[in-house]
PDB file of N, CA and C in Angstrom:
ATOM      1  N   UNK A   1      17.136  -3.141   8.056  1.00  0.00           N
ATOM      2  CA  UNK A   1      16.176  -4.206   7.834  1.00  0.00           C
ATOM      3  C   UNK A   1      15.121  -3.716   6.841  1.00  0.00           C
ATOM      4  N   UNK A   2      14.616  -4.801   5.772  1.00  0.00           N
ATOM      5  CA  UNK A   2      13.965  -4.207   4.766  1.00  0.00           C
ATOM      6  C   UNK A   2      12.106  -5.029   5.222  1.00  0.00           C
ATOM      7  N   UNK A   3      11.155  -3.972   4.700  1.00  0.00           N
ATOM      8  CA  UNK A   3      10.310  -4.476   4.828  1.00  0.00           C
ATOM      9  C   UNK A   3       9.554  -4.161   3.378  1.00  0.00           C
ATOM     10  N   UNK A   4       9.870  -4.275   3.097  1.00  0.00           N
ATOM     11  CA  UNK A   4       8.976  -4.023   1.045  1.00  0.00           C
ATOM     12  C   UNK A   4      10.107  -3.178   0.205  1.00  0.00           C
ATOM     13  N   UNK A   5       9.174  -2.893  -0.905  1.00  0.00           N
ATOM     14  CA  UNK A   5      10.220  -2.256  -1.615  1.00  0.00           C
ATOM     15  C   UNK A   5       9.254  -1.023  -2.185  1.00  0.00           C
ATOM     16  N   UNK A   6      10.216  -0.240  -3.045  1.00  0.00           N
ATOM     17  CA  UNK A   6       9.072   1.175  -3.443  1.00  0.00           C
ATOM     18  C   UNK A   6       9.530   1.020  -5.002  1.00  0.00           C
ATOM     19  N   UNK A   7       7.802   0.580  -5.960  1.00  0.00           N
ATOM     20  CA  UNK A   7       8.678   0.603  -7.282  1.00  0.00           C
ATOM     21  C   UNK A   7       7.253   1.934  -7.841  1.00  0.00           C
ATOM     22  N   UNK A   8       7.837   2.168  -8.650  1.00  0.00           N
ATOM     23  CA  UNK A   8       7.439   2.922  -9.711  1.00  0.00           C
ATOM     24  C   UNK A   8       6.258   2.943 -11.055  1.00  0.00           C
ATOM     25  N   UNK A   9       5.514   3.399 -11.796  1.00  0.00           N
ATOM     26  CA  UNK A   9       5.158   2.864 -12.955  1.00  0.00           C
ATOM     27  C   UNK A   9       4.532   4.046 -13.581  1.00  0.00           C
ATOM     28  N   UNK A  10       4.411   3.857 -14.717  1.00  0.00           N
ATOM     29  CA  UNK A  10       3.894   4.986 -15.839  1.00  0.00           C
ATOM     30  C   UNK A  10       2.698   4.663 -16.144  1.00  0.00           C
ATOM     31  N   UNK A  11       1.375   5.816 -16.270  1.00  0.00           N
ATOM     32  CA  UNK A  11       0.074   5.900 -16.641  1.00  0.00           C
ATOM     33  C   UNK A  11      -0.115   6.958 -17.660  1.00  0.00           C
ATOM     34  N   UNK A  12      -1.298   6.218 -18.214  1.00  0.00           N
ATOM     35  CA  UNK A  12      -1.293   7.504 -19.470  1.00  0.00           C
ATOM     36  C   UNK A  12      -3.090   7.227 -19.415  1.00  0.00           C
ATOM     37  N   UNK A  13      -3.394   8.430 -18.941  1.00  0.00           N
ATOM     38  CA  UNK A  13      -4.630   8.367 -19.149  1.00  0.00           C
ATOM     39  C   UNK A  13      -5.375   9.248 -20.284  1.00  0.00           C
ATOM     40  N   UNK A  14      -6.151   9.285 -20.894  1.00  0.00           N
ATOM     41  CA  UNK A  14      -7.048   9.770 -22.152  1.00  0.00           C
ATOM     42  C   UNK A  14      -8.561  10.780 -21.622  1.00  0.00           C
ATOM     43  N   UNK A  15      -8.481  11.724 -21.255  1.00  0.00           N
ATOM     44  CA  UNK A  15      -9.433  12.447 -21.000  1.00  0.00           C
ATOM     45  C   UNK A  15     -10.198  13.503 -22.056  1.00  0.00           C
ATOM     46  N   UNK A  16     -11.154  13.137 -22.296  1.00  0.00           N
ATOM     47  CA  UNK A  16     -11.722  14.073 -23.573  1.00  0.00           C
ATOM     48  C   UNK A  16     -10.861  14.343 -24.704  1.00  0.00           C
ATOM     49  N   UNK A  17      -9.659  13.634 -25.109  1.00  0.00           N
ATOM     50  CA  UNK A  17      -8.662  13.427 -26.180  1.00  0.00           C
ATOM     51  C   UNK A  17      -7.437  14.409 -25.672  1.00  0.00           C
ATOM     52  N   UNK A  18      -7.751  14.501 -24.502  1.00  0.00           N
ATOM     53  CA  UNK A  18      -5.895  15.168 -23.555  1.00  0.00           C
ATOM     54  C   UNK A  18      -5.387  13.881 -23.169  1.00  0.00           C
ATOM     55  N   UNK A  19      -4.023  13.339 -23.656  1.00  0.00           N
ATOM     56  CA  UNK A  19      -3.399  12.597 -22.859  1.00  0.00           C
ATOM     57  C   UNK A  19      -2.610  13.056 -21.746  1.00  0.00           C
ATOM     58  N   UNK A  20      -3.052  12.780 -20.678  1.00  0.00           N
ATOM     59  CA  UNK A  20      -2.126  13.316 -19.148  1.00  0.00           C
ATOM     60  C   UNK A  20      -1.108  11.755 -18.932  1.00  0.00           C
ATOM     61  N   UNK A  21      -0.439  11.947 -18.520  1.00  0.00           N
ATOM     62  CA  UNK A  21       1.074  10.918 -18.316  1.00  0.00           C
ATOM     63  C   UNK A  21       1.060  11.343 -16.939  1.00  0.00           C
ATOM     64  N   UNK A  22       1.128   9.911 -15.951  1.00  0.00           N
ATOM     65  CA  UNK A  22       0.850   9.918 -14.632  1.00  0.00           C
ATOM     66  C   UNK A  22       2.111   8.925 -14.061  1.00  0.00           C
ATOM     67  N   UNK A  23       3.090   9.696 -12.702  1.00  0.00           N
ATOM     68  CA  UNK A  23       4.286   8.199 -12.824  1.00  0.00           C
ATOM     69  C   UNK A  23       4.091   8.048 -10.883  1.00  0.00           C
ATOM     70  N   UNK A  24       3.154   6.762 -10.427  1.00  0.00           N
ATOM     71  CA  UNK A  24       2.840   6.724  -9.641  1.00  0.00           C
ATOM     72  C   UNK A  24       3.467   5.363  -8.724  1.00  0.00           C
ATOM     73  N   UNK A  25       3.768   5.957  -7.316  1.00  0.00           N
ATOM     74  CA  UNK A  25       4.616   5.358  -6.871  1.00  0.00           C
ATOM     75  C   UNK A  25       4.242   4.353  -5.937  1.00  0.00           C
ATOM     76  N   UNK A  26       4.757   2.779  -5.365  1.00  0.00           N
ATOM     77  CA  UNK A  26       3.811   2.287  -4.672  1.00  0.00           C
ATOM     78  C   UNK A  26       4.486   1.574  -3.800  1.00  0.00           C
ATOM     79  N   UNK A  27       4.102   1.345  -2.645  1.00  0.00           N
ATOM     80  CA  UNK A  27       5.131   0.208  -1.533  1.00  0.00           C
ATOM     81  C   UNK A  27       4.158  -0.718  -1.636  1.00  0.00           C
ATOM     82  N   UNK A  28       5.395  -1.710  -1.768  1.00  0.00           N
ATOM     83  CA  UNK A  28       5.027  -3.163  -1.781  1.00  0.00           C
ATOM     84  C   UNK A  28       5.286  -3.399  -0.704  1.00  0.00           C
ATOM     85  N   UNK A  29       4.670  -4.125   0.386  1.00  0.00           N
ATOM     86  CA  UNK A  29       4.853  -4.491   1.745  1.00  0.00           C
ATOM     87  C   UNK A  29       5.062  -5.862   1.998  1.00  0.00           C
ATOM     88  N   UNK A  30       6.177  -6.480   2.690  1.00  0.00           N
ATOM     89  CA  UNK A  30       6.691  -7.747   3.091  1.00  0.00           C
ATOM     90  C   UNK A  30       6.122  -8.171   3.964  1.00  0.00           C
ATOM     91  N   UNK A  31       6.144  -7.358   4.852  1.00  0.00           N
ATOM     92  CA  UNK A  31       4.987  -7.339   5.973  1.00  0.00           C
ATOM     93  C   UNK A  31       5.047  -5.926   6.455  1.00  0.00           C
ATOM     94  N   UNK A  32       3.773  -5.801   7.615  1.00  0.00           N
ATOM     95  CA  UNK A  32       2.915  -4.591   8.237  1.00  0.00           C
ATOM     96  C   UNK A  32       3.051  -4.822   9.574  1.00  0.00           C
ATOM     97  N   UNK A  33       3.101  -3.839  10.548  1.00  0.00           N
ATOM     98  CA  UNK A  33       2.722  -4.099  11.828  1.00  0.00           C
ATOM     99  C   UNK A  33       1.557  -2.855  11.936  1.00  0.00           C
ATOM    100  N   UNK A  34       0.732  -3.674  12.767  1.00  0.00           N
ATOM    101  CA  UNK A  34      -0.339  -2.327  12.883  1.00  0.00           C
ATOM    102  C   UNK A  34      -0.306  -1.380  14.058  1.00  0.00           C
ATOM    103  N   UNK A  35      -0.331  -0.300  14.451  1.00  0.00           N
ATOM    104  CA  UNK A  35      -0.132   0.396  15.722  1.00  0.00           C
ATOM    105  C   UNK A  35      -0.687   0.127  16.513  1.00  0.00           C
ATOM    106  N   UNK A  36      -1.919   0.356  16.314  1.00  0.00           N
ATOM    107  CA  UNK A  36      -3.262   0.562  16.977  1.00  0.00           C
ATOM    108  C   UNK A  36      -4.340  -0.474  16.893  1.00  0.00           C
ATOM    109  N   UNK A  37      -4.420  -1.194  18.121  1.00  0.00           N
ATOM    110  CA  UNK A  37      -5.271  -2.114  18.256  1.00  0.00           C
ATOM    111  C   UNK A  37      -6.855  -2.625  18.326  1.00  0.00           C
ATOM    112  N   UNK A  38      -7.178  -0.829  18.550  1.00  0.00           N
ATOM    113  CA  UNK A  38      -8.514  -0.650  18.939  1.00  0.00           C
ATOM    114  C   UNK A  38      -9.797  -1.188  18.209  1.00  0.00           C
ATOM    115  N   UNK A  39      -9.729  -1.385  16.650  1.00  0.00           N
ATOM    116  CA  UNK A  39     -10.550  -1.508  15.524  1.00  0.00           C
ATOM    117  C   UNK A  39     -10.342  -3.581  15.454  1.00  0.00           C
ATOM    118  N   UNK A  40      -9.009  -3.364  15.828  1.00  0.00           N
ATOM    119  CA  UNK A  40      -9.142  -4.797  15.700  1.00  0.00           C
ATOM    120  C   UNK A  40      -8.806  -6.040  16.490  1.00  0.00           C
ATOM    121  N   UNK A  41      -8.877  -5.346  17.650  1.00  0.00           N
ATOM    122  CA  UNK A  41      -9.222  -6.077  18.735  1.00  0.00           C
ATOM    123  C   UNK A  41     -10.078  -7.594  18.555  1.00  0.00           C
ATOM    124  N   UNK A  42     -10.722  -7.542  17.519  1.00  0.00           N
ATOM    125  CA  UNK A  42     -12.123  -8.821  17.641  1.00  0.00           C
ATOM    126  C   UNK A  42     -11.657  -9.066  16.464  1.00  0.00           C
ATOM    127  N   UNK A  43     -10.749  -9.173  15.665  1.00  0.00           N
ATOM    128  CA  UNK A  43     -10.188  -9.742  14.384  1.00  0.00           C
ATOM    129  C   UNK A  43      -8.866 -10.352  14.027  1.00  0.00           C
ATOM    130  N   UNK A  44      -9.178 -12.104  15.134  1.00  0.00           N
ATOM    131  CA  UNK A  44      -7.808 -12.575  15.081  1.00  0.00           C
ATOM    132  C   UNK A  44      -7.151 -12.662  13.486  1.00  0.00           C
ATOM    133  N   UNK A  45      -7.773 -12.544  12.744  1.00  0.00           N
ATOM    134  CA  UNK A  45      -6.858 -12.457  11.640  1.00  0.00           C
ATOM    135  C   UNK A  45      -6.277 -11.919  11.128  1.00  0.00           C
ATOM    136  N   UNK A  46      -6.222 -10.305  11.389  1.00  0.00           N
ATOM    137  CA  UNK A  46      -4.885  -9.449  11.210  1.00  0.00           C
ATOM    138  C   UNK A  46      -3.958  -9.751  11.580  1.00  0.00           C
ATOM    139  N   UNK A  47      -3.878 -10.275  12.888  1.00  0.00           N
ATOM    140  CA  UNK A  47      -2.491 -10.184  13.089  1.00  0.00           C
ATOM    141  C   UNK A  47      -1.899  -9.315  14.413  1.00  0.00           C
ATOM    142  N   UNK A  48      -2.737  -8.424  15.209  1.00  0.00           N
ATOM    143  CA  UNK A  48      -2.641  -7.620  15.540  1.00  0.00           C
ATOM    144  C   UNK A  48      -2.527  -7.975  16.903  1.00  0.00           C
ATOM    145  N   UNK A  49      -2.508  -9.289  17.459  1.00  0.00           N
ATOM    146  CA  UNK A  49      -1.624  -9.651  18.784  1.00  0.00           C
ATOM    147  C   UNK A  49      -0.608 -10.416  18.263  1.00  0.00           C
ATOM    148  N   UNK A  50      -0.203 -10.598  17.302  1.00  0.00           N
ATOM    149  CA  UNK A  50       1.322 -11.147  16.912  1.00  0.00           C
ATOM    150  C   UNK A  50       2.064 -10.081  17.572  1.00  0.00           C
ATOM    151  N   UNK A  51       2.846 -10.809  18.151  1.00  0.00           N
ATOM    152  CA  UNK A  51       4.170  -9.973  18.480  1.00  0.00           C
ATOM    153  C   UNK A  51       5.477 -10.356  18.167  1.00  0.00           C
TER     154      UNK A  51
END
């Protein structure tokens, strides 16, 4: 079962006229379940009594 995907992308940043090349990776999330309820207990809008 899939829940996001993991894509990729290229950065090139310019520091004092050094170019550093950065390839940074990122999950895209379909959806989340959260573990831990404690923080959001009082915030029906997470989500976090969906079951």
């Amino acid at each position: 079962m899939r829940k996001g995907t993991l894509r990729y992308r290229e950065v090139e940043d310019d520091i004092e006229g050094t170019t550093f090349k950065h390839r940074i990776a990122e999950i895209h999330a379909i959806s989340m379940k959260r573990l831990s309820k404690v923080e959001a207990a009082d915030d029906p809008s997470d989500g976090a009594d969906d079951e």
